[in-house]
Protein backbone atom coordinates (compact mmCIF):
# COMPACT_ATOMS: atom_id res chain seq x y z
CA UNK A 1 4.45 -21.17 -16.13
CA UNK A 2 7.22 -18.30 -15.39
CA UNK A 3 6.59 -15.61 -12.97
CA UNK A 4 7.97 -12.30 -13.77
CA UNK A 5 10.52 -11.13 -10.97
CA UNK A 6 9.45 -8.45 -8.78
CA UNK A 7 12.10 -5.49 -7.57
CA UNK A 8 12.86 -2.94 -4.78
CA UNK A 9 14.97 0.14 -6.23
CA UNK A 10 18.06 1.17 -4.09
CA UNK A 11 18.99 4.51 -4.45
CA UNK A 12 22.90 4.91 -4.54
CA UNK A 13 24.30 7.19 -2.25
CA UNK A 14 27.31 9.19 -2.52
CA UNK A 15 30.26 7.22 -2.34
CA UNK A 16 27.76 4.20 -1.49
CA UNK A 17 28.62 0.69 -3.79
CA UNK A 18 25.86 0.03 -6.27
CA UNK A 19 25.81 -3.74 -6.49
CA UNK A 20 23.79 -5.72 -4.11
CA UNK A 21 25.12 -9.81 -3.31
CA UNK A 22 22.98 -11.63 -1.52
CA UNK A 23 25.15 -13.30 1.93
CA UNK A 24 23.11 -16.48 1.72
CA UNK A 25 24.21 -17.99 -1.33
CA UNK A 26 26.67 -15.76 -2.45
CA UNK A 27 25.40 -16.47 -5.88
CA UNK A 28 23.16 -13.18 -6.94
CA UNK A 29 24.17 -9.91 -7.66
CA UNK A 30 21.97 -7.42 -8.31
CA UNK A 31 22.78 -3.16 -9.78
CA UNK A 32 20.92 -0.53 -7.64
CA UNK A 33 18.12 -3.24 -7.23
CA UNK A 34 17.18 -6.38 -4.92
CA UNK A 35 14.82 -8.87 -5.88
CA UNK A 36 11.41 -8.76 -3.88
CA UNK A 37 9.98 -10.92 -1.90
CA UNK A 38 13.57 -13.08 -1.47
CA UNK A 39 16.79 -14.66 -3.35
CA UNK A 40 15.59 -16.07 -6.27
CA UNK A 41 18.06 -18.81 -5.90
CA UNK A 42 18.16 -19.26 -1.87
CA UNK A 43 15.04 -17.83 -0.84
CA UNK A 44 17.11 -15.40 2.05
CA UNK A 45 15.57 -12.10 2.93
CA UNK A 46 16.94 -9.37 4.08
CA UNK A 47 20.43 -10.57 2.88
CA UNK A 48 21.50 -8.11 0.57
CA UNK A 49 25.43 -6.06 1.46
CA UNK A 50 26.59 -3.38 -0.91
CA UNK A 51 29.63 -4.33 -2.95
CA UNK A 52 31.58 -2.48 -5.46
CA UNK A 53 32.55 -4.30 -8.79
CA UNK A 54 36.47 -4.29 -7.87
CA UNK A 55 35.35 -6.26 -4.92
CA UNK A 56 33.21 -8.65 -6.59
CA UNK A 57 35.78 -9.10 -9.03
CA UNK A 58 38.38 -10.18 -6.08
CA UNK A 59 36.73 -12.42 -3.84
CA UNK A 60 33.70 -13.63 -6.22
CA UNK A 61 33.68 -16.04 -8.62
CA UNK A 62 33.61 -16.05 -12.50
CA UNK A 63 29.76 -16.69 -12.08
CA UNK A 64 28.76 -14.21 -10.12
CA UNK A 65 31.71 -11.28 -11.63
CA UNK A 66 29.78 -12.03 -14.78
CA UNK A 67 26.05 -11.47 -13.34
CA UNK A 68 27.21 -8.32 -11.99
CA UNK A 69 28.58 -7.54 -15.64
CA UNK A 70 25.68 -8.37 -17.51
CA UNK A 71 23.44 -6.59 -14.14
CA UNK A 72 25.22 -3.38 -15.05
CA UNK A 73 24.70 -3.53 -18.28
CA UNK A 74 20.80 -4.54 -17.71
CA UNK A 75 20.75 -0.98 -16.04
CA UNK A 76 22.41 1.02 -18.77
CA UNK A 77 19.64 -0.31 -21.21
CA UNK A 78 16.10 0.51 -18.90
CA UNK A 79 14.54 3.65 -19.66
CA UNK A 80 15.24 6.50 -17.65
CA UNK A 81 11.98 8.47 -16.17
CA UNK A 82 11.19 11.57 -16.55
CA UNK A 83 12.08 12.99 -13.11
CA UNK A 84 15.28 11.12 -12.89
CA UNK A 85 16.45 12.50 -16.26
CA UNK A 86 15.78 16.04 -15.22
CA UNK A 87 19.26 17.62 -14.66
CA UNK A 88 19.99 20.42 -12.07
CA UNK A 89 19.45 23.69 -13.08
């Protein structure tokens, strides 16, 4: 049996890093997102520090440089709503 992943939506801010590691483990990234109720892999709450890639990509390891890769690239693909596609007039 697989559950299906439940997520809370960060809004980036201006000049505001849109990955999300989890300080527990160290081992999940997540893009503009974190994973509800807890770290699917440690099971920390509340654990979540904004990163930018660049910094991933000098302190983390191959591992998690690639999750936030493939995270980013998760994003690009969703469907974009309505109001969020909207531009300013």
């Amino acid at each position: 049996m697989s559950a299906t992943q439940s997520f809370w939506s960060v809004p980036q801010r201006a000049g505001e890093p849109a990955f999300r590691v989890c300080m527990s483990c160290l081992s999940e990234v997540f893009y503009l997102k974190v994973p509800m109720p807890d770290c699917p892999t440690c099971h920390g709450v509340s654990t979540y520090e904004a990163f930018t890639i660049e910094a991933i990509r000098d302190w983390g390891t191959d591992d998690l440089i690639a999750k936030a890769g493939l995270a980013e690239q998760a994003a690009s693909l969703e469907p974009v709503s309505v109001t969020s596609a909207k531009s300013a007039d």
